[in-house]
N, C-alpha and C. Protein backbone atom coordinates (compact mmCIF):
# COMPACT_ATOMS: atom_id res chain seq x y z
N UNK A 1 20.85 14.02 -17.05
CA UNK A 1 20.38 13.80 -18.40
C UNK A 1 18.95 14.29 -18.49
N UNK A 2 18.56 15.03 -19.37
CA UNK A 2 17.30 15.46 -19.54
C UNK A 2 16.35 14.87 -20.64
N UNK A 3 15.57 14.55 -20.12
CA UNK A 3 14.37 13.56 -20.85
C UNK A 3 14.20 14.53 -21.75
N UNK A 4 13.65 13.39 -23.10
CA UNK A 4 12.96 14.39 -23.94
C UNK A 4 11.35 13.86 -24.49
N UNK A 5 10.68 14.52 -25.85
CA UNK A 5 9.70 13.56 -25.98
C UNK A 5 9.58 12.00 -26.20
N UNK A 6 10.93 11.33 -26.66
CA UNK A 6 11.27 9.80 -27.01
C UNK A 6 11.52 9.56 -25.87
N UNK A 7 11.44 10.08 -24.68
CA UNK A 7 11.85 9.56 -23.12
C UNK A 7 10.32 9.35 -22.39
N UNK A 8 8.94 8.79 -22.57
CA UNK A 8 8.28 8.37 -21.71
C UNK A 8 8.38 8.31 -20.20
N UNK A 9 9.51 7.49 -20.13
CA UNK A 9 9.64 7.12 -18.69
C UNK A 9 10.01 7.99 -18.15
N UNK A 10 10.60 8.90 -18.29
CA UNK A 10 11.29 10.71 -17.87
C UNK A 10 10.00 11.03 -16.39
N UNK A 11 8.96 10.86 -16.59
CA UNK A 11 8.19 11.17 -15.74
C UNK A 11 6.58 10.49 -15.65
N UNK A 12 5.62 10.66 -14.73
CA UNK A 12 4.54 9.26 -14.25
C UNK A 12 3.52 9.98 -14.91
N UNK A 13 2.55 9.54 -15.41
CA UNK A 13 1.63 10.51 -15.67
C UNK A 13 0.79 10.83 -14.24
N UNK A 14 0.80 12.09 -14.43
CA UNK A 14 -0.06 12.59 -13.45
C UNK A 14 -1.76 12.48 -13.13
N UNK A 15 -1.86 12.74 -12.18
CA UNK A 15 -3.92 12.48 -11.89
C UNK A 15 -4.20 13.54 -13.02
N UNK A 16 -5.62 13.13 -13.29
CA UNK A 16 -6.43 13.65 -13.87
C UNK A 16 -6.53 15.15 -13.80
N UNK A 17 -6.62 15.41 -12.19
CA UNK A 17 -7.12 16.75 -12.10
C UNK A 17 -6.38 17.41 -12.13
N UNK A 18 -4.93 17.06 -12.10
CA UNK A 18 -3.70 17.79 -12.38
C UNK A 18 -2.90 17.97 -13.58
N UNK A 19 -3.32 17.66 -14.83
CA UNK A 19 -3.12 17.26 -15.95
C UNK A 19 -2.69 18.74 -16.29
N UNK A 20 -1.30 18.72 -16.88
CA UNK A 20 -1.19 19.47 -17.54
C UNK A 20 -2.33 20.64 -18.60
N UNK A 21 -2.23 21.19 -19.17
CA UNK A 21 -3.15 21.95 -19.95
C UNK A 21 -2.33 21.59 -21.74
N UNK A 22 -3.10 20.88 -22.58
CA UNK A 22 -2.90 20.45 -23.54
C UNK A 22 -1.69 21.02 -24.39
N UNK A 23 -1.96 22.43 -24.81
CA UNK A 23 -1.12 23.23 -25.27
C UNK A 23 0.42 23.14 -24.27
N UNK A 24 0.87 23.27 -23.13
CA UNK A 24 1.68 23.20 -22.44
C UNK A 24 2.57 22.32 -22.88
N UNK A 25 4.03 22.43 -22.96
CA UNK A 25 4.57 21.34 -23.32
C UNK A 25 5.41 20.69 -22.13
N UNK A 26 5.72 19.68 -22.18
CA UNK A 26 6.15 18.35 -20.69
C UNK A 26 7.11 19.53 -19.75
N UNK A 27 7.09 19.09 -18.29
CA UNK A 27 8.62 19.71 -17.77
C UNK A 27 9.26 18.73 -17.69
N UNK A 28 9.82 18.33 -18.72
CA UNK A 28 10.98 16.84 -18.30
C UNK A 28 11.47 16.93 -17.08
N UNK A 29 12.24 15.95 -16.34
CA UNK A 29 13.19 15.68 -14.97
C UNK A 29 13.96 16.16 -15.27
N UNK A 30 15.10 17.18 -14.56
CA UNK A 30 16.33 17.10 -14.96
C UNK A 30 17.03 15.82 -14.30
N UNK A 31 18.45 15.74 -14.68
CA UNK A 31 19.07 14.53 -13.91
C UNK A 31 18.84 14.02 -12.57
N UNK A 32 19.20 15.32 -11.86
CA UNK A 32 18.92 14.58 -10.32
C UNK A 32 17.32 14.67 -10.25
N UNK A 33 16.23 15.64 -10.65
CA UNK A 33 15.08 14.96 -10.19
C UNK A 33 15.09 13.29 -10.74
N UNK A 34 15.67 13.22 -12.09
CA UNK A 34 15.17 11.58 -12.67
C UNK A 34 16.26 10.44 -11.95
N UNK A 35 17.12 11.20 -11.20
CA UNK A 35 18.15 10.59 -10.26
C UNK A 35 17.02 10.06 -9.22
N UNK A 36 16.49 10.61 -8.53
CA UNK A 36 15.53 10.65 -6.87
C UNK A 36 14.99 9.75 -7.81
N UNK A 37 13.82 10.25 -8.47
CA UNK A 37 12.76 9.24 -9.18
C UNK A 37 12.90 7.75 -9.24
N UNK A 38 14.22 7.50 -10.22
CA UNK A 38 14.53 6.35 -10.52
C UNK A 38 15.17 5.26 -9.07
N UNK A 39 15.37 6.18 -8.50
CA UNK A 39 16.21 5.47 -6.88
C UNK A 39 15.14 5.20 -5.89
N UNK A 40 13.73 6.08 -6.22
CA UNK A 40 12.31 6.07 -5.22
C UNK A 40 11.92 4.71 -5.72
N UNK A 41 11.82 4.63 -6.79
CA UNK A 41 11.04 3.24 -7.53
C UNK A 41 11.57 2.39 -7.21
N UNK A 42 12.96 2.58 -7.88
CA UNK A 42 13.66 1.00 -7.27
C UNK A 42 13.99 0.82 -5.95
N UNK A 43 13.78 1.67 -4.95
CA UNK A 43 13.69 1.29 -3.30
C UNK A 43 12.32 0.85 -3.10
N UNK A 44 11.72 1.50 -3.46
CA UNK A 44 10.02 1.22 -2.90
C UNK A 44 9.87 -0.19 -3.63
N UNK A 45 10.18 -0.80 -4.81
CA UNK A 45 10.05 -1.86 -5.62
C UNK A 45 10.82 -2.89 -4.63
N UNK A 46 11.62 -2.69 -4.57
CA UNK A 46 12.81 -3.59 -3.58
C UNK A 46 11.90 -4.40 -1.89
N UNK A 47 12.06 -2.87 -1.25
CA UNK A 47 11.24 -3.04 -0.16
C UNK A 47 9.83 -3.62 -0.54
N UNK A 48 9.46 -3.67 -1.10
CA UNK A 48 7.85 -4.54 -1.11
C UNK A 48 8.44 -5.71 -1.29
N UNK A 49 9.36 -6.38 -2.20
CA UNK A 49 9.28 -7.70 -2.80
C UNK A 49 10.23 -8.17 -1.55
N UNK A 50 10.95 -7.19 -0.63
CA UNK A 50 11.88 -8.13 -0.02
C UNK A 50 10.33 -8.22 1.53
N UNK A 51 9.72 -7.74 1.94
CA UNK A 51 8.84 -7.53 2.85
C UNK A 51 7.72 -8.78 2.37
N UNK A 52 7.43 -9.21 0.86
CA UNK A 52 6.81 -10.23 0.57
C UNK A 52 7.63 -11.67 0.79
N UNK A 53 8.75 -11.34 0.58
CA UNK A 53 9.39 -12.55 0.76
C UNK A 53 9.50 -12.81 2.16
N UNK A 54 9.62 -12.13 2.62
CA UNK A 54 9.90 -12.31 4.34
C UNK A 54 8.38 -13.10 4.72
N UNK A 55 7.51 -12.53 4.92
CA UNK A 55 5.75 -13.55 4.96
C UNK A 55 5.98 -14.56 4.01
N UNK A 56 6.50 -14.78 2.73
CA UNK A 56 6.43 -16.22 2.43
C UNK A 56 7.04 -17.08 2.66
N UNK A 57 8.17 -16.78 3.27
CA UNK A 57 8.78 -17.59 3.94
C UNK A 57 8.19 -18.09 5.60
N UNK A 58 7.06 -17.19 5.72
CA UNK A 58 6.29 -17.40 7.25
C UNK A 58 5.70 -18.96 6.67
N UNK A 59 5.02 -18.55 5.81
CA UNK A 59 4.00 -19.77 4.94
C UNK A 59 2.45 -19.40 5.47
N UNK A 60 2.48 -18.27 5.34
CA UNK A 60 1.04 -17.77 5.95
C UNK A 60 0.21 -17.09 4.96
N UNK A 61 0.81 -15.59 4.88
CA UNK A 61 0.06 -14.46 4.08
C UNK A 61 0.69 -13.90 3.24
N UNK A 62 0.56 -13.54 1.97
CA UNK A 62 1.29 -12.42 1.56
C UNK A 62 1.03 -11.54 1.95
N UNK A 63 1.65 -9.99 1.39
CA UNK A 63 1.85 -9.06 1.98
C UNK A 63 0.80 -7.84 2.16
N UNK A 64 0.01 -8.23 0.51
CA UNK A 64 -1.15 -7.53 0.44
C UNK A 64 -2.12 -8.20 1.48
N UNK A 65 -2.49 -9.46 1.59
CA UNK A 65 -3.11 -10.13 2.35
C UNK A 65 -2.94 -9.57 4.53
N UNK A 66 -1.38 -9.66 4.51
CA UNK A 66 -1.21 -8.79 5.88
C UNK A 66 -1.69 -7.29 6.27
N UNK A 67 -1.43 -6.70 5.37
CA UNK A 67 -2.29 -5.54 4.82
C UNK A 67 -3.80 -5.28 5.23
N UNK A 68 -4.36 -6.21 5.01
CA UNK A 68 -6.10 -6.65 5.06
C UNK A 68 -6.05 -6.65 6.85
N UNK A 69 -5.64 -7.70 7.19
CA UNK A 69 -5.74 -8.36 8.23
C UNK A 69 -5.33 -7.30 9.42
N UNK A 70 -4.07 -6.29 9.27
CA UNK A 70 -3.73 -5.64 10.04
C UNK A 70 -4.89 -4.22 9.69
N UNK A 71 -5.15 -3.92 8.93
CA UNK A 71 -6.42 -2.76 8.90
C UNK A 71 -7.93 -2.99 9.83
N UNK A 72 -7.91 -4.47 9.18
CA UNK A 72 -9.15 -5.52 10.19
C UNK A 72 -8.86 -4.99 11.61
N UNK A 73 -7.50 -5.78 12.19
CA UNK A 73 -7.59 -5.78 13.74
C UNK A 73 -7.26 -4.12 14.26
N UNK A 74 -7.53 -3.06 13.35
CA UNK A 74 -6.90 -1.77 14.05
C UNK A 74 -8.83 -0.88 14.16
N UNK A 75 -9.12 -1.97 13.44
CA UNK A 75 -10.53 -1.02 13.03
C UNK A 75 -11.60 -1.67 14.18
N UNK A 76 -12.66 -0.91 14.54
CA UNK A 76 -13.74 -1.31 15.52
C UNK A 76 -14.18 -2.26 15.51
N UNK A 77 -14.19 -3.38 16.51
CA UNK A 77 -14.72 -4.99 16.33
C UNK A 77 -14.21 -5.50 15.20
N UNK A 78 -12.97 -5.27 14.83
CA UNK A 78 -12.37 -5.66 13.91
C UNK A 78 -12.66 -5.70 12.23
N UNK A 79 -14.23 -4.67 11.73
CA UNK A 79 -14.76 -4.69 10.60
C UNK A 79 -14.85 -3.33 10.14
N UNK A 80 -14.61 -3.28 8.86
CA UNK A 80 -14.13 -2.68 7.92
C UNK A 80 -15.63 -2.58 6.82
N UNK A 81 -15.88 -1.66 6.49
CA UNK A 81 -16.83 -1.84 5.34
C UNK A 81 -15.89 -2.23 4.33
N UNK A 82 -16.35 -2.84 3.21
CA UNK A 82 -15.42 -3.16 2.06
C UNK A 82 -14.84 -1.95 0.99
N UNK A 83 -15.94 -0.79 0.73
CA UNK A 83 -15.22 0.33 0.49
C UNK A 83 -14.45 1.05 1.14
N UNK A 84 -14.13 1.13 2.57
CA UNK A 84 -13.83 1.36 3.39
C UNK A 84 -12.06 0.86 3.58
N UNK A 85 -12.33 -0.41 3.50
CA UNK A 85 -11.08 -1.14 3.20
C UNK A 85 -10.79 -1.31 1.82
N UNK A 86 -11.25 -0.82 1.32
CA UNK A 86 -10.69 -0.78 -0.57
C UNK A 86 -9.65 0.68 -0.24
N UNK A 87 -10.39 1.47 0.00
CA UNK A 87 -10.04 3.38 0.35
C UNK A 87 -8.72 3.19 1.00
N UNK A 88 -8.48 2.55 2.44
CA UNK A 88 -7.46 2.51 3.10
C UNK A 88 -6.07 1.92 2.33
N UNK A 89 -6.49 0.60 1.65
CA UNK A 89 -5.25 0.09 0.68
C UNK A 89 -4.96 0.47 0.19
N UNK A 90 -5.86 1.05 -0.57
CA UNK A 90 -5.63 1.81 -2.12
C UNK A 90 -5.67 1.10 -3.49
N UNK A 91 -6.76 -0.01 -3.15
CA UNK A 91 -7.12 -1.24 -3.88
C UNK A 91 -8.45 -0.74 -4.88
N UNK A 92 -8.74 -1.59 -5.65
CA UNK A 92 -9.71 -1.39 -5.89
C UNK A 92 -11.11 -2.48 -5.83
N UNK A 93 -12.11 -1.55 -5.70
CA UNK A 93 -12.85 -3.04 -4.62
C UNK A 93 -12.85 -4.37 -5.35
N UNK A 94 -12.87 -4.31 -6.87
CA UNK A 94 -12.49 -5.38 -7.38
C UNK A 94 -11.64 -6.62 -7.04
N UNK A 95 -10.38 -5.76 -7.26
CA UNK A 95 -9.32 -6.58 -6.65
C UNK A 95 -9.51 -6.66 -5.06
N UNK A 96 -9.70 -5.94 -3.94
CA UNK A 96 -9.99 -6.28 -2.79
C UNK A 96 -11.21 -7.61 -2.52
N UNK A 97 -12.34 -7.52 -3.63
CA UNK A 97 -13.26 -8.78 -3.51
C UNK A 97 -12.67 -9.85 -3.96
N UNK A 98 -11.48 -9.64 -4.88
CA UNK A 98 -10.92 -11.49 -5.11
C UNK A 98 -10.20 -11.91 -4.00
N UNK A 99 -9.25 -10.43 -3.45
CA UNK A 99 -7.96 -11.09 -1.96
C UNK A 99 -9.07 -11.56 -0.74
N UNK A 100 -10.39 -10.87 -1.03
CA UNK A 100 -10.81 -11.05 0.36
C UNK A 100 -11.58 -12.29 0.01
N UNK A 101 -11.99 -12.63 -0.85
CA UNK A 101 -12.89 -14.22 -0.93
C UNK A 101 -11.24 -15.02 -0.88
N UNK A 102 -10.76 -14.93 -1.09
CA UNK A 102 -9.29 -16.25 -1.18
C UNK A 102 -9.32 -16.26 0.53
N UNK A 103 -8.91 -15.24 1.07
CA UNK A 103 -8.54 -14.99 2.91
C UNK A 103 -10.14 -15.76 3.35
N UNK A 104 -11.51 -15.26 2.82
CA UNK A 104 -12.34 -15.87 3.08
C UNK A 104 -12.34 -17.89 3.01
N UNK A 105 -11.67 -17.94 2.33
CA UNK A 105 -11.92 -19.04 1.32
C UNK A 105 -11.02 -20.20 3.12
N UNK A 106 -9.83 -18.95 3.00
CA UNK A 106 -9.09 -20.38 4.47
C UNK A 106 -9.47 -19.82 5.62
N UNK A 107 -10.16 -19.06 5.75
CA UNK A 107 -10.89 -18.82 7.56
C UNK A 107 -10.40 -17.63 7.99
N UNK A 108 -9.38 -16.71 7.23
CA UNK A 108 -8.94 -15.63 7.76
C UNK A 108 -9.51 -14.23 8.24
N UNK A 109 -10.86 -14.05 7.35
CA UNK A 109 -11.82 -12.76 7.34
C UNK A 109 -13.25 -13.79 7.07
N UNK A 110 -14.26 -12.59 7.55
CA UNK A 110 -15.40 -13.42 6.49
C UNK A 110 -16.29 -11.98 6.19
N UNK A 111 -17.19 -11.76 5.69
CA UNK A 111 -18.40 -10.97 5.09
C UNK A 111 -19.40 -11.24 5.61
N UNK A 112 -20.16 -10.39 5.73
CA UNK A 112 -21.39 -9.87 6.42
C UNK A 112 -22.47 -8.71 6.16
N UNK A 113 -23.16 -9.13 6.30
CA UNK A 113 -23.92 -7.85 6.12
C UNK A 113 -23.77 -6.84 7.03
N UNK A 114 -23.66 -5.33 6.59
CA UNK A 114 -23.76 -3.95 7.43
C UNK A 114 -25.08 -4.08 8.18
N UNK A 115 -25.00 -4.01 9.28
CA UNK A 115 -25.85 -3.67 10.38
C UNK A 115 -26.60 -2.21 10.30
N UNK A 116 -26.28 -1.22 9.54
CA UNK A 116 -26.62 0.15 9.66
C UNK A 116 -27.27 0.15 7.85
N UNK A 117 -26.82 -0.26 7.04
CA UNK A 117 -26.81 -0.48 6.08
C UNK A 117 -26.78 -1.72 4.80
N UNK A 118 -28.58 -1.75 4.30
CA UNK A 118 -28.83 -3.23 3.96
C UNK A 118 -27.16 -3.81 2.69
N UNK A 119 -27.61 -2.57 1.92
CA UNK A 119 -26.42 -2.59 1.20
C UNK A 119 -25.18 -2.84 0.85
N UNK A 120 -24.51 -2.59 2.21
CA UNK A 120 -22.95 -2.59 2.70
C UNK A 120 -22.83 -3.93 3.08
N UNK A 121 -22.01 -4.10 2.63
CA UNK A 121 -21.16 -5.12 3.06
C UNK A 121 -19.50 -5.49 4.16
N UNK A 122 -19.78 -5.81 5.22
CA UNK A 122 -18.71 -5.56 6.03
C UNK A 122 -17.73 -6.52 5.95
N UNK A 123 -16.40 -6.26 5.74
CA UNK A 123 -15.40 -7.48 6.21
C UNK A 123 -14.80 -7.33 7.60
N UNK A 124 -14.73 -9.03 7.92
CA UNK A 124 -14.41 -8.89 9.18
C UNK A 124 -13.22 -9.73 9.68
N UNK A 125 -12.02 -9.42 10.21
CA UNK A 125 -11.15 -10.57 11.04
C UNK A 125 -11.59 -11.79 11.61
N UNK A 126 -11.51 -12.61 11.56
CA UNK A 126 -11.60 -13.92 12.43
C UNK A 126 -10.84 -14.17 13.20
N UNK A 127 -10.85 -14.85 14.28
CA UNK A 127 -9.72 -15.66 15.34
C UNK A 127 -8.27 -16.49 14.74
N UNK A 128 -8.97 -16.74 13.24
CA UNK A 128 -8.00 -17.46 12.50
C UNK A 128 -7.13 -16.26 11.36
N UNK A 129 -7.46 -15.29 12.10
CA UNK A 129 -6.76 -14.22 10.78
C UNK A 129 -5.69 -13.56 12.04
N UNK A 130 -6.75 -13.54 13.10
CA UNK A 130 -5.75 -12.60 13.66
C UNK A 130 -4.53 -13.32 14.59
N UNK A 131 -4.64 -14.58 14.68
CA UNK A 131 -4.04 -15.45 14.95
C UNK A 131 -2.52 -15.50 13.83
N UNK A 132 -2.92 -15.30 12.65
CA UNK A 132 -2.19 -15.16 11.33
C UNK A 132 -1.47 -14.09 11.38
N UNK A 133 -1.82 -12.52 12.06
CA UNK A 133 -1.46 -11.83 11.97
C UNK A 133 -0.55 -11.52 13.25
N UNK A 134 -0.66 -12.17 14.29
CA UNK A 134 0.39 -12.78 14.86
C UNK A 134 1.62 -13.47 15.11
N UNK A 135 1.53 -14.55 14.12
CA UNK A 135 2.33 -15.19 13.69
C UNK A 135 3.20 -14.56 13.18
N UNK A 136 2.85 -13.68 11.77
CA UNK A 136 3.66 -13.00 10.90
C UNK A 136 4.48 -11.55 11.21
N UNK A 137 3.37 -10.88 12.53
CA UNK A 137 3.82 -9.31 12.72
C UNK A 137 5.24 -9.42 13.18
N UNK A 138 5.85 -10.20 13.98
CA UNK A 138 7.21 -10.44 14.65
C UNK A 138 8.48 -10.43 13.38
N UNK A 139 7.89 -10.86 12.21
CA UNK A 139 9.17 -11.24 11.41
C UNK A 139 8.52 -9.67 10.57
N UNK A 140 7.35 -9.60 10.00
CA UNK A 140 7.46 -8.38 9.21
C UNK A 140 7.27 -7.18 9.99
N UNK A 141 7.87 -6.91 11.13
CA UNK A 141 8.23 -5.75 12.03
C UNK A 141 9.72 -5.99 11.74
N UNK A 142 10.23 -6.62 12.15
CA UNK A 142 11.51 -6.84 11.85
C UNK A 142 11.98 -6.98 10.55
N UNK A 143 11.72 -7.17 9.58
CA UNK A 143 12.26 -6.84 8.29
C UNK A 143 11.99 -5.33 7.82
N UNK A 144 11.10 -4.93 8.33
CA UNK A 144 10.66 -3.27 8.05
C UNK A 144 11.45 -2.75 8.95
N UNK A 145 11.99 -3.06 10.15
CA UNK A 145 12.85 -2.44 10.95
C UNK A 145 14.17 -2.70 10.42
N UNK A 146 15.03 -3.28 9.86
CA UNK A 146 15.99 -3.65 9.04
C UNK A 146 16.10 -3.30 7.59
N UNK A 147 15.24 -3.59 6.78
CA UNK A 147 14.81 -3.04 5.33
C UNK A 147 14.80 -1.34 5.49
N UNK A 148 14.48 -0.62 6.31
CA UNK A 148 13.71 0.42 6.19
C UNK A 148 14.76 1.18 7.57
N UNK A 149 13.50 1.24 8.50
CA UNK A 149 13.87 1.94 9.88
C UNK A 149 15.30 2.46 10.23
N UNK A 150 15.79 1.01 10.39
CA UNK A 150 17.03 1.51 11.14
C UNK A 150 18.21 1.82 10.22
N UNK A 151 17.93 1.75 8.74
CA UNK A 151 19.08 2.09 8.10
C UNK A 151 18.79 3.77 7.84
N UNK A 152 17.90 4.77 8.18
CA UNK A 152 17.97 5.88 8.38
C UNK A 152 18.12 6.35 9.65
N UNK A 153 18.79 8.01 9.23
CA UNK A 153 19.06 8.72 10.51
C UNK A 153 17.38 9.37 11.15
N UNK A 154 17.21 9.91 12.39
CA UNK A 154 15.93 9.59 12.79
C UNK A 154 15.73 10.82 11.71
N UNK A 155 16.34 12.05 11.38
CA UNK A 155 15.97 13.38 10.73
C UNK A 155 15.76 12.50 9.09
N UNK A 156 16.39 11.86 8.70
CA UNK A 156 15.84 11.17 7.33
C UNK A 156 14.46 10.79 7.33
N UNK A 157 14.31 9.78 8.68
CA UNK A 157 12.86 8.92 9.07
C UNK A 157 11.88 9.75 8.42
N UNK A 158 12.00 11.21 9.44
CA UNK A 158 10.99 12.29 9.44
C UNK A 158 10.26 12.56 7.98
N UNK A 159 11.81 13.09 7.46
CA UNK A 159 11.53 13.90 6.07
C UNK A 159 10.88 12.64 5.51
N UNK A 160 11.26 11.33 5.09
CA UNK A 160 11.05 10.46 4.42
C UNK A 160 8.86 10.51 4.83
N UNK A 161 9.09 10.51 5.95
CA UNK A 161 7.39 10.37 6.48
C UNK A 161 6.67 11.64 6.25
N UNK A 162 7.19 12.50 6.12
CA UNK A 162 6.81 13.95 5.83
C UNK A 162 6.21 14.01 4.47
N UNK A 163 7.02 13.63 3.78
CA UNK A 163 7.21 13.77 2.02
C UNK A 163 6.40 12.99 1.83
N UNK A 164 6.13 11.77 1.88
CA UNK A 164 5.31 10.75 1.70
C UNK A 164 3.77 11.10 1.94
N UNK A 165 3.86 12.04 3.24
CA UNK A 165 1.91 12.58 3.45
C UNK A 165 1.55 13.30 2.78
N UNK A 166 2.66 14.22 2.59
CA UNK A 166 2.63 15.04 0.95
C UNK A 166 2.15 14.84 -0.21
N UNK A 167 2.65 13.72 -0.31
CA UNK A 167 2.18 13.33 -1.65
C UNK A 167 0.88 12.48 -1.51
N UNK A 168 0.68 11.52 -0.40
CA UNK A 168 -0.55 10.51 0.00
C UNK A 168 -1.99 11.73 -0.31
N UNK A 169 -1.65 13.11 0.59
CA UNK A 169 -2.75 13.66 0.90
C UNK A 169 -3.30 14.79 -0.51
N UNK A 170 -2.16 14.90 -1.11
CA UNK A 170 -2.22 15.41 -2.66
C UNK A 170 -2.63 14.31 -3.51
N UNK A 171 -2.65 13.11 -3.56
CA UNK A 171 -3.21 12.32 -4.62
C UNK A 171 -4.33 11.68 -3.75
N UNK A 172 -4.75 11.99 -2.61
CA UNK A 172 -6.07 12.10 -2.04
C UNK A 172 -7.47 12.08 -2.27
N UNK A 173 -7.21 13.24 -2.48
CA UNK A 173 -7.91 14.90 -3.37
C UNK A 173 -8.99 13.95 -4.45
């Protein structure tokens, strides 16, 4: 089925810097692109809410919150500048300063001042985060290994991880 102008949803709006040129008129989806499209969303939609449910049923973190915590313990002495960790999520520091004062709030991370920089502000793991992130990695490894992993062939895995940097490193930019 081919989108038309009364079809919005036909396609995402694109970044800024890629914006069509005014005069140009839309390339609607044809079917199977709005086939993939509509099947990307509602998998990727799926997999997050079933990957959140899995941690709330831990009674620990949500998922954005695991997110934090696992960037924390991968990064040097476990701290993150806060733009730094805004960049990696793909948050915005806004919203990263409310998740991270709440995680602050029960002992999970805390803030600090940058050592290199009066300015900066560092977040950091605690004993009680990464302790958290312990708890939880066993069940949300295993639901991502079940949800995800093992229901592709390894040549799907690939393409699926391929396509995805594709697009990560194009909306980069």
């Amino acid at each position: 089925m081919s989108q038309g102008p009364s079809s919005p949803a036909a396609a995402s709006p694109a970044a800024p810097s890629s914006a069509p040129a005014a005069a140009a008129p839309p390339r609607w989806l044809d079917e199977r692109e709005q086939g993939v499209w509509r099947s990307y969303l509602e998998g990727t939609q799926r997999l997050w809410e079933h990957l959140d449910d899995v941690l709330a049923a831990q009674g620990d973190v949500p998922l954005h919150e695991y997110d934090v915590l696992v960037h924390l313990s991968e990064a040097p002495e476990g701290a993150l500048r806060m733009s730094e960790l805004a960049r990696l999520l793909v948050h915005s520091r806004s919203r990263l300063t409310h998740a991270v004062g709440r995680m602050e709030a029960r002992g999970l991370v805390e803030r600090r001042a940058c050592p290199d920089d009066g300015r900066g502000v560092l977040c950091a793991v605690t004993p009680e985060g990464l302790a958290a992130l312990d708890r939880n990695a066993p069940a949300h490894v295993a639901s991502v290994r079940a949800a995800l992993v093992d229901l592709l062939e390894p040549g799907e895995l690939d393409v699926l991880g391929a396509a995805m940097e594709k697009v990560a490193a194009h909306l980069r930019r």
